[in-house]
PDB file of N, CA and C in Angstrom:
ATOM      1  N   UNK A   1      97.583 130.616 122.594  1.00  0.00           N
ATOM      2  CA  UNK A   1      98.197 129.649 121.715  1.00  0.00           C
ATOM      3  C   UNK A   1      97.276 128.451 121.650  1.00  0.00           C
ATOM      4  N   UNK A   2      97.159 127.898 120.785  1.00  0.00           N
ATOM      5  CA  UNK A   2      95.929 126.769 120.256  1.00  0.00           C
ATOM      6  C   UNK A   2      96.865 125.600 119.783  1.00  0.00           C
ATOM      7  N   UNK A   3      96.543 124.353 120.832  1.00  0.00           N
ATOM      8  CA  UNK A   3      97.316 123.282 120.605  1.00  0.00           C
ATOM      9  C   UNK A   3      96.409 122.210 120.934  1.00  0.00           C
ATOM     10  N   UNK A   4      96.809 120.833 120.853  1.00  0.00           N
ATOM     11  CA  UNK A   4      95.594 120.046 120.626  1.00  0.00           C
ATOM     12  C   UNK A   4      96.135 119.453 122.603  1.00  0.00           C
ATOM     13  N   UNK A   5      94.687 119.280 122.848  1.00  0.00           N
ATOM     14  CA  UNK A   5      94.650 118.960 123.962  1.00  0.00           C
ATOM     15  C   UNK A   5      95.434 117.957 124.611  1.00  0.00           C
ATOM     16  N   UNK A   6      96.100 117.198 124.086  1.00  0.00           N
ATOM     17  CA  UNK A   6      96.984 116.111 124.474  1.00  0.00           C
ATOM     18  C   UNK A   6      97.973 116.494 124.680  1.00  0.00           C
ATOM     19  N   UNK A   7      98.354 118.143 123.883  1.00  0.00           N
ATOM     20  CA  UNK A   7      99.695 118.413 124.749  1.00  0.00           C
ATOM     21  C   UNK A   7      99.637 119.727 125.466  1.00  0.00           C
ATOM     22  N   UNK A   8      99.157 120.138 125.774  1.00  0.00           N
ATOM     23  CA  UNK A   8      98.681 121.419 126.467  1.00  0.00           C
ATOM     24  C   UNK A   8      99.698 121.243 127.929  1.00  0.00           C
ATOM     25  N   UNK A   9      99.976 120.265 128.478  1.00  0.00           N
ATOM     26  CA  UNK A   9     101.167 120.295 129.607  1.00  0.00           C
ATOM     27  C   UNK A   9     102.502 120.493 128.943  1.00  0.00           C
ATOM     28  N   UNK A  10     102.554 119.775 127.626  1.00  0.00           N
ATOM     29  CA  UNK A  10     103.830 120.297 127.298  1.00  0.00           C
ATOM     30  C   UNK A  10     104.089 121.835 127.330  1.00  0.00           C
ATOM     31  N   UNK A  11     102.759 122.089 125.882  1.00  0.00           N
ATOM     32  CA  UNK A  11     103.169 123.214 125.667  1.00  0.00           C
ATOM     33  C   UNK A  11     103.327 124.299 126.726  1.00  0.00           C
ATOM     34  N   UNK A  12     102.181 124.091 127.785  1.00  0.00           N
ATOM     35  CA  UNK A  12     102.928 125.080 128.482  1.00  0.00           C
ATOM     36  C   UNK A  12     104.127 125.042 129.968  1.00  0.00           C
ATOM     37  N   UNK A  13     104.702 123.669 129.574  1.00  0.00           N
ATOM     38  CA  UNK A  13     106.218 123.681 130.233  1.00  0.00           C
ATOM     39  C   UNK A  13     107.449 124.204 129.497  1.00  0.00           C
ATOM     40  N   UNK A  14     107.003 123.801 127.855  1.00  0.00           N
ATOM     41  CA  UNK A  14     107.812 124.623 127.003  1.00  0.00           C
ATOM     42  C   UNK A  14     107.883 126.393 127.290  1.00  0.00           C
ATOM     43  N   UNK A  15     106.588 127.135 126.834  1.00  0.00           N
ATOM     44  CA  UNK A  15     106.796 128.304 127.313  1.00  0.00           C
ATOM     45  C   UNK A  15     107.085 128.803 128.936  1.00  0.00           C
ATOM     46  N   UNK A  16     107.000 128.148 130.071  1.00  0.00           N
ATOM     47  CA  UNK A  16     107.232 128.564 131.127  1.00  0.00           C
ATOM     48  C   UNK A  16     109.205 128.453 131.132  1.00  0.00           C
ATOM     49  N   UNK A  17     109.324 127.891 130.489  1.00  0.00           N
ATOM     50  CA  UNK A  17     110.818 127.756 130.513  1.00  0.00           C
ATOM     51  C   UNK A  17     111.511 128.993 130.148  1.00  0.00           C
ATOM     52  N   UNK A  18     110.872 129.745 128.989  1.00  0.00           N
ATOM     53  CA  UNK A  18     111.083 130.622 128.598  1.00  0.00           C
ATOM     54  C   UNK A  18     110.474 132.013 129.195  1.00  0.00           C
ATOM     55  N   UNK A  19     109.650 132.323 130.311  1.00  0.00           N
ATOM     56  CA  UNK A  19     108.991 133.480 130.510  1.00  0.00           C
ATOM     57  C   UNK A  19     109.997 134.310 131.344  1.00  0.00           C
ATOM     58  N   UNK A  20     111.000 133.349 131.905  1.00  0.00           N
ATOM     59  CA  UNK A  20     111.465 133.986 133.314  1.00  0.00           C
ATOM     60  C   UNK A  20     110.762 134.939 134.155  1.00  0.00           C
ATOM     61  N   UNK A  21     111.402 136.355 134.010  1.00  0.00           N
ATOM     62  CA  UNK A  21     110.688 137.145 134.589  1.00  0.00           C
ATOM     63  C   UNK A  21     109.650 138.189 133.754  1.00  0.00           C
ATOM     64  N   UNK A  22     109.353 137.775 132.879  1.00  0.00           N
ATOM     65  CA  UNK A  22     107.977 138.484 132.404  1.00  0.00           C
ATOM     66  C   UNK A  22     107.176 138.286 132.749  1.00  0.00           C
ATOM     67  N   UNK A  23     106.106 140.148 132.490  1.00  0.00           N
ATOM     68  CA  UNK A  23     104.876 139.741 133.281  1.00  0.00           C
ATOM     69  C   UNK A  23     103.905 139.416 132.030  1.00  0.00           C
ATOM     70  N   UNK A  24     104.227 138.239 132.041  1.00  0.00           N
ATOM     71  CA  UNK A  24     103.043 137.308 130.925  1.00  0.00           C
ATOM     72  C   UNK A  24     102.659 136.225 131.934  1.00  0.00           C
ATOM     73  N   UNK A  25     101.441 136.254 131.507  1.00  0.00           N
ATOM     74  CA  UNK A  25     100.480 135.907 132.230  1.00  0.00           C
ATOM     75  C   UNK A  25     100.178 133.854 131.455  1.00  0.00           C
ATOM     76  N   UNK A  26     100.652 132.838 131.824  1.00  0.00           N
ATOM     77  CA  UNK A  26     100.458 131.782 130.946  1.00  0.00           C
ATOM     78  C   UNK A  26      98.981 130.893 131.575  1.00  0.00           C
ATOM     79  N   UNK A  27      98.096 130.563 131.200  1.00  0.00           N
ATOM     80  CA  UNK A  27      97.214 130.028 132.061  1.00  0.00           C
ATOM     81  C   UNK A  27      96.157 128.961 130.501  1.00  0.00           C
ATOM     82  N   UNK A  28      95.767 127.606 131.224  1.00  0.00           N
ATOM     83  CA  UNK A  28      95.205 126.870 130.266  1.00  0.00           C
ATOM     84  C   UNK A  28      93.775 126.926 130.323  1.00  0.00           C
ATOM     85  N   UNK A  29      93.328 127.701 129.219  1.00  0.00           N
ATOM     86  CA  UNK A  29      91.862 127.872 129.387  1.00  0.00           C
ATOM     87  C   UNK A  29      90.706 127.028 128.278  1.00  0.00           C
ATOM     88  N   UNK A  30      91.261 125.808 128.423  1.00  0.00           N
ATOM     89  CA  UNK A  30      90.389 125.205 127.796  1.00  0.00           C
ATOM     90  C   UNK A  30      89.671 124.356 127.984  1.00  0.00           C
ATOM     91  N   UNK A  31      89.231 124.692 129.364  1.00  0.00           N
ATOM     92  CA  UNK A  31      87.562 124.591 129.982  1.00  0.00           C
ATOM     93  C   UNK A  31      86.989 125.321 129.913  1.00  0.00           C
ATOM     94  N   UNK A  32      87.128 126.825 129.354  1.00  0.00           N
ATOM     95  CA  UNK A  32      86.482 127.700 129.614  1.00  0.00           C
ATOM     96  C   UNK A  32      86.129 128.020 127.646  1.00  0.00           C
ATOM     97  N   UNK A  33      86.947 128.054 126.812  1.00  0.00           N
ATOM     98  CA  UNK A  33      86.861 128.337 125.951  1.00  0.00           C
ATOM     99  C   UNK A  33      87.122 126.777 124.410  1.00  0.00           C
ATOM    100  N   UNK A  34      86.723 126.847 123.528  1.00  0.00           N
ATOM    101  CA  UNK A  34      86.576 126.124 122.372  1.00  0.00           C
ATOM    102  C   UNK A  34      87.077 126.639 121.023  1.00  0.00           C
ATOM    103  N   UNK A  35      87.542 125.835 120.229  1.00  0.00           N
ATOM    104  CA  UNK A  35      87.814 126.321 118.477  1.00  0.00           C
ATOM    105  C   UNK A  35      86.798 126.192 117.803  1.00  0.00           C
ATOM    106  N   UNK A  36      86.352 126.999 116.753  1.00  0.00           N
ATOM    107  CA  UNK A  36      85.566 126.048 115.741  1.00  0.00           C
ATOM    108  C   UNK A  36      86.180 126.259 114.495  1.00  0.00           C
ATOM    109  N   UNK A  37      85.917 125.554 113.612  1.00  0.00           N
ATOM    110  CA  UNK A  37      86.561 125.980 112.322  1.00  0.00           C
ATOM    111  C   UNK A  37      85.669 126.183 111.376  1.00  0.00           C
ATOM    112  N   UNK A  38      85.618 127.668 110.749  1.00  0.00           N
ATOM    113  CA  UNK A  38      84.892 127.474 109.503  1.00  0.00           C
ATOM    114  C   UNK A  38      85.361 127.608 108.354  1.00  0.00           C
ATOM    115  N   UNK A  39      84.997 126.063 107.767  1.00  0.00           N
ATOM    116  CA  UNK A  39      85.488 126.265 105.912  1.00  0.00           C
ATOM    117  C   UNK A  39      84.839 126.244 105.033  1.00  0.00           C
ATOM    118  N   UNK A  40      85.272 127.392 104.496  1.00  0.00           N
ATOM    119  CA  UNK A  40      84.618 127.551 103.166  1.00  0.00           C
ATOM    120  C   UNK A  40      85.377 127.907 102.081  1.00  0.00           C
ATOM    121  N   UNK A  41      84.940 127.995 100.785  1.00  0.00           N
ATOM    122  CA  UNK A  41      85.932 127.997  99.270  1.00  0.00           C
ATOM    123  C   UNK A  41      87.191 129.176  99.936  1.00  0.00           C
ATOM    124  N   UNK A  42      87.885 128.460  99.200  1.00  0.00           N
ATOM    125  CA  UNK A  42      89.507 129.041  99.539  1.00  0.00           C
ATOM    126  C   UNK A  42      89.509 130.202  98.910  1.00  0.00           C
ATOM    127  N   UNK A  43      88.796 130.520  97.621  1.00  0.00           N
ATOM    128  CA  UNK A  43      88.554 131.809  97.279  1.00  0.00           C
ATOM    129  C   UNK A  43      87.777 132.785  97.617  1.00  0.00           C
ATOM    130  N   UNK A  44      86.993 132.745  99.037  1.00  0.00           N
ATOM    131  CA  UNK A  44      85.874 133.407  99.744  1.00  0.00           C
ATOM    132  C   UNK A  44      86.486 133.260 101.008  1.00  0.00           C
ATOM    133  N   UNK A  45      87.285 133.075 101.097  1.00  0.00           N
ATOM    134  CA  UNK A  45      87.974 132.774 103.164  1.00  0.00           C
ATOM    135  C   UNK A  45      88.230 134.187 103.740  1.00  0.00           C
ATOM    136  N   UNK A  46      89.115 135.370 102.560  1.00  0.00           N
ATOM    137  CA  UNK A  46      89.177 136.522 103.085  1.00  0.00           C
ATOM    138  C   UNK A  46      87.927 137.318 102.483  1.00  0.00           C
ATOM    139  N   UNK A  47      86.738 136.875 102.298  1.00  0.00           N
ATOM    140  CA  UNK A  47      85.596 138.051 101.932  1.00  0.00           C
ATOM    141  C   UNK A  47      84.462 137.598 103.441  1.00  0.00           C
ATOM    142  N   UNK A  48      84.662 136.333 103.727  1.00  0.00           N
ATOM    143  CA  UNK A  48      84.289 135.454 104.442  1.00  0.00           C
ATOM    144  C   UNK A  48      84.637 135.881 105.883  1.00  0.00           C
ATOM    145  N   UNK A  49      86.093 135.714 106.001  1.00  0.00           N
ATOM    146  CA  UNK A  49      86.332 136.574 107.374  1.00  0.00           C
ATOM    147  C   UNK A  49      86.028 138.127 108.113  1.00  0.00           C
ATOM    148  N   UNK A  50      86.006 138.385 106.647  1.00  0.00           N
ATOM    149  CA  UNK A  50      85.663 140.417 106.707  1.00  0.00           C
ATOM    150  C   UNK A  50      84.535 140.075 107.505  1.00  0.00           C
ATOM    151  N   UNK A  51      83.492 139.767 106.865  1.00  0.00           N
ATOM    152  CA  UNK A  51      82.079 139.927 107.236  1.00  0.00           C
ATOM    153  C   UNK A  51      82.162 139.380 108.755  1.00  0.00           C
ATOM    154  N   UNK A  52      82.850 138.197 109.071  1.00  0.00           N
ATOM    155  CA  UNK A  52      82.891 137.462 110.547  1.00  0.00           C
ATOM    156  C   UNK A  52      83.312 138.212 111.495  1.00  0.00           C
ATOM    157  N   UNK A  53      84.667 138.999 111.223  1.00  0.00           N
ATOM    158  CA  UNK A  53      85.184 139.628 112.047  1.00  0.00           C
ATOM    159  C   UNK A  53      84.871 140.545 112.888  1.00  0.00           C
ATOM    160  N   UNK A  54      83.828 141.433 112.356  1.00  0.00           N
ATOM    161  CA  UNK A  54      83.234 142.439 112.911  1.00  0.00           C
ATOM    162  C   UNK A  54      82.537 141.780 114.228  1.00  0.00           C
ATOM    163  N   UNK A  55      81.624 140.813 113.907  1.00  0.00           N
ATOM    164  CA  UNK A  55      80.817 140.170 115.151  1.00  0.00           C
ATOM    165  C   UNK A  55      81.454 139.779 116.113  1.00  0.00           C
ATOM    166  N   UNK A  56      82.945 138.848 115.820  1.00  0.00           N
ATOM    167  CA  UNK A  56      83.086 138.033 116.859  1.00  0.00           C
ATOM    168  C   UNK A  56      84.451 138.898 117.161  1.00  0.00           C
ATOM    169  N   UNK A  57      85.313 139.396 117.323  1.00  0.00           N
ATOM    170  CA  UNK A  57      86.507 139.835 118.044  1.00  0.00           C
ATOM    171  C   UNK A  57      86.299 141.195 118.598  1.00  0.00           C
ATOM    172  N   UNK A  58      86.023 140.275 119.781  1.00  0.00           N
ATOM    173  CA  UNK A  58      85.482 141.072 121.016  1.00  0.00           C
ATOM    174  C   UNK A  58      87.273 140.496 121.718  1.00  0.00           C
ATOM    175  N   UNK A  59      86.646 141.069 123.037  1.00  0.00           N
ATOM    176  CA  UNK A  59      87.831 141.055 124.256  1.00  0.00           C
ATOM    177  C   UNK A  59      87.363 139.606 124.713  1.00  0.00           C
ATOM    178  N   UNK A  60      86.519 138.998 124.682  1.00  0.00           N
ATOM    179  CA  UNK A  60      86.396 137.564 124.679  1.00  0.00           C
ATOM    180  C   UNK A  60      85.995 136.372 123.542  1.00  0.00           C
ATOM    181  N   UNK A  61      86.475 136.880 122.889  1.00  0.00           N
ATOM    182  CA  UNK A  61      86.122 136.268 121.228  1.00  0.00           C
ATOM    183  C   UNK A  61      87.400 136.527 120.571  1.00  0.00           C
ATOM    184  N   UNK A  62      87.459 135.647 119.535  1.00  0.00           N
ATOM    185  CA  UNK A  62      88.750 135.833 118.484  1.00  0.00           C
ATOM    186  C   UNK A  62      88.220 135.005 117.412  1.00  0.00           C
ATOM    187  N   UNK A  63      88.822 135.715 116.290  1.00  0.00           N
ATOM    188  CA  UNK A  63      88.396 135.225 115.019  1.00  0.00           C
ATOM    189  C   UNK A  63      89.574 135.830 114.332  1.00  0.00           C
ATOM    190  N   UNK A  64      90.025 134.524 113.527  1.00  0.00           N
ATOM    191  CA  UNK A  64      91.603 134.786 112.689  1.00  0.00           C
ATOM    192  C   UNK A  64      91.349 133.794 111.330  1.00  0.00           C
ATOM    193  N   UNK A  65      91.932 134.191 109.870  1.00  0.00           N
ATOM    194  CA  UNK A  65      91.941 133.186 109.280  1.00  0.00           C
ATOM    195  C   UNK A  65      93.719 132.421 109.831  1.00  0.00           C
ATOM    196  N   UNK A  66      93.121 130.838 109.648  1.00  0.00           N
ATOM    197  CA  UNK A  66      94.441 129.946 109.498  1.00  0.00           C
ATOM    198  C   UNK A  66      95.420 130.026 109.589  1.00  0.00           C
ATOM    199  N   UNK A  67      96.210 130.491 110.544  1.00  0.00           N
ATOM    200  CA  UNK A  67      97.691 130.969 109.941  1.00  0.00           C
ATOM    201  C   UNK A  67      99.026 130.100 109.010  1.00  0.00           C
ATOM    202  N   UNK A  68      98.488 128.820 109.170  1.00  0.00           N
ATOM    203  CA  UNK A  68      99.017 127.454 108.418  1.00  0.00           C
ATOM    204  C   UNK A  68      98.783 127.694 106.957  1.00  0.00           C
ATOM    205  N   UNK A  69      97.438 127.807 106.994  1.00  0.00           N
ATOM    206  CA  UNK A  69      97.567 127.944 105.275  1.00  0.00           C
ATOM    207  C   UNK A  69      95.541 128.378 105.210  1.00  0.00           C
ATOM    208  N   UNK A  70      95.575 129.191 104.155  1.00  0.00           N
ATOM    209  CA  UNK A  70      94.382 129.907 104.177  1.00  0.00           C
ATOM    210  C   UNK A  70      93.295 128.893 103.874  1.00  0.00           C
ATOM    211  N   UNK A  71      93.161 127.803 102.824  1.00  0.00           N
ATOM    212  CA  UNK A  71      92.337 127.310 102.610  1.00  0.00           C
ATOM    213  C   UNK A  71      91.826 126.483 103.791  1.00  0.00           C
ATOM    214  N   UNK A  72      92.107 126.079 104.955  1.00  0.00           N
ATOM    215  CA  UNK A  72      92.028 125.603 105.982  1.00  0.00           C
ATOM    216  C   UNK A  72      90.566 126.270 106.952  1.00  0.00           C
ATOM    217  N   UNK A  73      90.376 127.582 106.124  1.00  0.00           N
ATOM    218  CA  UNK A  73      89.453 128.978 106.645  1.00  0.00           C
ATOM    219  C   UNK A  73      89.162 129.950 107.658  1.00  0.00           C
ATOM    220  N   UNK A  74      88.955 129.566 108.592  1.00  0.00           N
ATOM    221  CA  UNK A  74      88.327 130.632 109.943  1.00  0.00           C
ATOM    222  C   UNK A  74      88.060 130.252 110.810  1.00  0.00           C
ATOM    223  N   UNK A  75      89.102 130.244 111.922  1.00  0.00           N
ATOM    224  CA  UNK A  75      88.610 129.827 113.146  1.00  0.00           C
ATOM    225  C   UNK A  75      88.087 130.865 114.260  1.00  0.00           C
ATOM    226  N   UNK A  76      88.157 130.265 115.024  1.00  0.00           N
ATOM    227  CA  UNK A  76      86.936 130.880 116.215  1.00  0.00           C
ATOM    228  C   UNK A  76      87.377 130.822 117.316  1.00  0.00           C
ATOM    229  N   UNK A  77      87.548 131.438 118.183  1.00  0.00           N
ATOM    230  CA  UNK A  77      87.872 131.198 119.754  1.00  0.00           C
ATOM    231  C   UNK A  77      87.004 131.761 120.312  1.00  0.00           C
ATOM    232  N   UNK A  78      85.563 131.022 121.091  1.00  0.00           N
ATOM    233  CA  UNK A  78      84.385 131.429 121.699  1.00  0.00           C
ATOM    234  C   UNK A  78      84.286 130.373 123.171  1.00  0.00           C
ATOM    235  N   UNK A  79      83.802 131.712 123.559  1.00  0.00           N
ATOM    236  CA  UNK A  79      83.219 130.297 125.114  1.00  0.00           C
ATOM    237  C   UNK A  79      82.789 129.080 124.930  1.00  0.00           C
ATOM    238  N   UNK A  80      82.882 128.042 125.813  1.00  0.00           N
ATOM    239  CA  UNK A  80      82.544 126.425 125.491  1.00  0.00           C
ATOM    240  C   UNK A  80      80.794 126.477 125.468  1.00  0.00           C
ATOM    241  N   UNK A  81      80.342 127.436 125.471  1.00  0.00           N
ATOM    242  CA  UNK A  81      78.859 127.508 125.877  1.00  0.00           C
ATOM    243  C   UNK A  81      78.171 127.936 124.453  1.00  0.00           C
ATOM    244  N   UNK A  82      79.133 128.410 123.803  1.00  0.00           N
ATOM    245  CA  UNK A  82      78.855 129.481 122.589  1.00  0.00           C
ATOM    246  C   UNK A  82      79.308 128.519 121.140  1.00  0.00           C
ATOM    247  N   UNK A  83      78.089 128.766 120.137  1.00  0.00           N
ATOM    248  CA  UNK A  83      77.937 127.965 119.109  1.00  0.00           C
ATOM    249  C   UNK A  83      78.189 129.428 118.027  1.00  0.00           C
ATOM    250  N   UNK A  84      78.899 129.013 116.873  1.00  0.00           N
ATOM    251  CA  UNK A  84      79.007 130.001 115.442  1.00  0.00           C
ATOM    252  C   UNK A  84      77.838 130.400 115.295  1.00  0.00           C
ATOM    253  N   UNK A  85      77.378 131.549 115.239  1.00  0.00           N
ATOM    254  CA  UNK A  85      75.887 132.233 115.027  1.00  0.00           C
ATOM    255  C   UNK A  85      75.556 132.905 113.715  1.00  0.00           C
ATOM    256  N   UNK A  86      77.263 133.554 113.130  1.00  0.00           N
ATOM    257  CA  UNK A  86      77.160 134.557 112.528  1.00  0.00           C
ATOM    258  C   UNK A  86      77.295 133.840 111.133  1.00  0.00           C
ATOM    259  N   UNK A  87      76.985 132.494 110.763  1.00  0.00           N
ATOM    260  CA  UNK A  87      77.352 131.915 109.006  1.00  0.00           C
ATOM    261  C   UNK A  87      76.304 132.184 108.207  1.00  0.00           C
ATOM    262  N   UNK A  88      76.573 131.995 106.886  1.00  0.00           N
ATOM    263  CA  UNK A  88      75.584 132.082 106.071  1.00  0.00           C
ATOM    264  C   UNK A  88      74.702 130.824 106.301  1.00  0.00           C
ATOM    265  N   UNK A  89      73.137 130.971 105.736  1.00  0.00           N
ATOM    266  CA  UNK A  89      72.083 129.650 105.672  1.00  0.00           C
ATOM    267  C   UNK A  89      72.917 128.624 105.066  1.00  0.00           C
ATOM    268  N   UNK A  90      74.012 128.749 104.373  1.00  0.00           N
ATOM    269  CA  UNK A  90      74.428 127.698 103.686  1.00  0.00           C
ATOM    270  C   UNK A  90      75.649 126.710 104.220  1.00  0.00           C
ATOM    271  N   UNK A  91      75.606 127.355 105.870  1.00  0.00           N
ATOM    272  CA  UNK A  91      76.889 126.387 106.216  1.00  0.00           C
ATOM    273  C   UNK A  91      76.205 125.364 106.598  1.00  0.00           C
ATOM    274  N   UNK A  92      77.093 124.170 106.626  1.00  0.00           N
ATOM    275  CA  UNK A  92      76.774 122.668 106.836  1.00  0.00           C
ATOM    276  C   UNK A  92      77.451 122.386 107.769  1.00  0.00           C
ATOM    277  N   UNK A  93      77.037 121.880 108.621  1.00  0.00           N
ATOM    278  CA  UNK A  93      78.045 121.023 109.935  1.00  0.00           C
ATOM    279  C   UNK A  93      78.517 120.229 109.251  1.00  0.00           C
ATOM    280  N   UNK A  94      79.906 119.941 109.832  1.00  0.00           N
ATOM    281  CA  UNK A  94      80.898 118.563 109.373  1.00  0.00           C
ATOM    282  C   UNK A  94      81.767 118.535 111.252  1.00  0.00           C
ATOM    283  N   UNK A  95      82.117 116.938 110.481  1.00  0.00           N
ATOM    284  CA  UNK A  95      82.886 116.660 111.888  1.00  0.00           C
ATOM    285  C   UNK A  95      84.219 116.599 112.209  1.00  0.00           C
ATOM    286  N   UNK A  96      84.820 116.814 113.079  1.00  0.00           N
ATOM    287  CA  UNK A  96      86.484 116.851 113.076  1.00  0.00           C
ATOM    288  C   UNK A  96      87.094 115.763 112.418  1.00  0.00           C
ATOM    289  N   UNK A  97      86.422 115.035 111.670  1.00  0.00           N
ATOM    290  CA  UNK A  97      87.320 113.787 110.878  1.00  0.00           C
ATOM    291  C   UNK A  97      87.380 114.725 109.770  1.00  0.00           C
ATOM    292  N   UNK A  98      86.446 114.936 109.262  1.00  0.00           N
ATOM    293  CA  UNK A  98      86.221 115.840 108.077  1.00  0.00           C
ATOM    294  C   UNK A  98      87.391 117.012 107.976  1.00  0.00           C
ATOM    295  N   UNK A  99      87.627 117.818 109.099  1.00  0.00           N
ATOM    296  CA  UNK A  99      88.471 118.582 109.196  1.00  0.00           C
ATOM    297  C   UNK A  99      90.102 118.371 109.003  1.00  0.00           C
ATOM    298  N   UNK A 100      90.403 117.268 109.497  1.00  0.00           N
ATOM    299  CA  UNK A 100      91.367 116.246 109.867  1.00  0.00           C
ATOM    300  C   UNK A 100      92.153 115.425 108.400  1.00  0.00           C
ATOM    301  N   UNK A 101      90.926 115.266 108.258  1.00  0.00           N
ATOM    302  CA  UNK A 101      91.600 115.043 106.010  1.00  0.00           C
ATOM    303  C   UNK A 101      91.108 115.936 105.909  1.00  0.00           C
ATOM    304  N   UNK A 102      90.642 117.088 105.653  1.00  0.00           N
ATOM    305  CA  UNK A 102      91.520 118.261 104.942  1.00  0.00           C
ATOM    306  C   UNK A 102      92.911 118.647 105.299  1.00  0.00           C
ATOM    307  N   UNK A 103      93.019 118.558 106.489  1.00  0.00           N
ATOM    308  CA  UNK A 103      94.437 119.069 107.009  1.00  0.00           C
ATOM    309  C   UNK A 103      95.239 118.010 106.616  1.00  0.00           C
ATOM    310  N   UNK A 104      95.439 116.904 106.362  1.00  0.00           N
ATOM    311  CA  UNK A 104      96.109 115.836 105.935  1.00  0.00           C
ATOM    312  C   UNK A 104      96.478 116.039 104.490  1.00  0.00           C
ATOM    313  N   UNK A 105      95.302 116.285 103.830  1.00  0.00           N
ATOM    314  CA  UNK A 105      95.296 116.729 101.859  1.00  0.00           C
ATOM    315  C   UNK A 105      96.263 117.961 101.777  1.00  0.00           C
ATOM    316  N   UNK A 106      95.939 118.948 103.034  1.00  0.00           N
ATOM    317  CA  UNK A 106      97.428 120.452 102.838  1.00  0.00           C
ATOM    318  C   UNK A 106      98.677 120.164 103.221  1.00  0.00           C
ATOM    319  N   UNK A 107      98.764 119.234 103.571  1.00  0.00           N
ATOM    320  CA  UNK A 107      99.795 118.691 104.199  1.00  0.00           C
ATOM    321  C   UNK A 107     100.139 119.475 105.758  1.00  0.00           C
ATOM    322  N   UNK A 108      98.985 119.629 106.581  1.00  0.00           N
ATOM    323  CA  UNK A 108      99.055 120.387 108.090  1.00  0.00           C
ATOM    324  C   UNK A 108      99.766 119.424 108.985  1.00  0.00           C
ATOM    325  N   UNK A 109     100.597 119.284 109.808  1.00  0.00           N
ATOM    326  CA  UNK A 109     100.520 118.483 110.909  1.00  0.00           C
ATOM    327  C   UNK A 109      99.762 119.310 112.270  1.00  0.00           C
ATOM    328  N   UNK A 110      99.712 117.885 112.871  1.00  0.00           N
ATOM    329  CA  UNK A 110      98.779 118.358 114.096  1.00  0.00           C
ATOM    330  C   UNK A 110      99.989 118.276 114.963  1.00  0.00           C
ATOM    331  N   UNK A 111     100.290 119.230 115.972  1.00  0.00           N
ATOM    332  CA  UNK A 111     100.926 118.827 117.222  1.00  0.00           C
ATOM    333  C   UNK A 111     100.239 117.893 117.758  1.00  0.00           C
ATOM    334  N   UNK A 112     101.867 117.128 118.281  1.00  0.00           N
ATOM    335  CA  UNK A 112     101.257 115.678 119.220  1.00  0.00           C
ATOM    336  C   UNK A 112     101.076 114.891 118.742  1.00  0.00           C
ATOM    337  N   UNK A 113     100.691 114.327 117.606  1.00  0.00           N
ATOM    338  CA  UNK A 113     100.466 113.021 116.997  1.00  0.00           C
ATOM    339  C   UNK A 113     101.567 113.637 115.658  1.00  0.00           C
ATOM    340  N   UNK A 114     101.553 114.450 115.333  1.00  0.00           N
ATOM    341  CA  UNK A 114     102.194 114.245 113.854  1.00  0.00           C
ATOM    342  C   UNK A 114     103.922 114.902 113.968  1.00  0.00           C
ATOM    343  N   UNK A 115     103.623 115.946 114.706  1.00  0.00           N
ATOM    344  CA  UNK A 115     105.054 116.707 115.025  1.00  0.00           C
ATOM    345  C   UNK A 115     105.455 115.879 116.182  1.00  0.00           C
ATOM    346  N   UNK A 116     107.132 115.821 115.897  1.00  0.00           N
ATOM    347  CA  UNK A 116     107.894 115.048 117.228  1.00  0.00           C
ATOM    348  C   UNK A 116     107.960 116.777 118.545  1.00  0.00           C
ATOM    349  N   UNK A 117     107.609 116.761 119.396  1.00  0.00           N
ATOM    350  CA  UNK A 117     108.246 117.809 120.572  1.00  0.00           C
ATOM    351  C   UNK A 117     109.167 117.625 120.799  1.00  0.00           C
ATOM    352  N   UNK A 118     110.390 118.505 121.027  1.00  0.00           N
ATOM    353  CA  UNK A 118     111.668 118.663 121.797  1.00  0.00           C
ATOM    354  C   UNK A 118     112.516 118.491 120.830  1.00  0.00           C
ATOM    355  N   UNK A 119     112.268 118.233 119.030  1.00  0.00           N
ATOM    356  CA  UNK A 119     113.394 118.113 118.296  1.00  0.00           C
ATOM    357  C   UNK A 119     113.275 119.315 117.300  1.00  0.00           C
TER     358      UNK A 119
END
């Protein structure tokens, strides 16, 4: 589950509440692992992911489009050591502000600053 670091104790007091006796395994691994996001035209996100997918979803890799909303594009779940390898010459770095108004323009909230917890 991918939540923004400020609430990562919540979230997982929220789900421990709920595991009882399952054997699910809850553990916070985000020292070990990172998001990245890649966006690109909202009309290339699923021709875009095809091609990504193959490389990166491994048993330690994940690659999903957005589940919020597609134009948002392709994220990444790679080791903190590990940089996007697999883009076209034409991707451009941008910075999480950048990311941040886009998600603001779709109308995304972020857990933790934008969503209230517990209501």
């Amino acid at each position: 589950i991918e939540t923004d670091t400020t609430t990562i104790t919540d979230v997982m007091r929220h789900f421990k509440k709920y595991k009882l006796r399952s054997k699910v395994k809850l553990e916070d691994v985000s020292d070990t692992y990172r998001v990245w996001s890649i966006l690109t035209a909202p009309k290339s996100v699923h021709a875009t992911y095809e091609n990504m997918t193959s490389q990166y979803a491994t048993s330690h890799r994940l690659c999903y489009i957005d589940p919020r909303y597609d134009a948002l594009g392709i994220r990444i779940l790679l080791n903190r050591t590990e940089i996007p390898h697999l883009v076209s010459n034409a991707f451009v770095p941008v910075g999480e502000d950048f990311y941040h108004c886009l998600r603001s323009i779709y109308g995304i909230p972020m857990h933790g600053t934008e969503l209230v917890s517990d209501k």
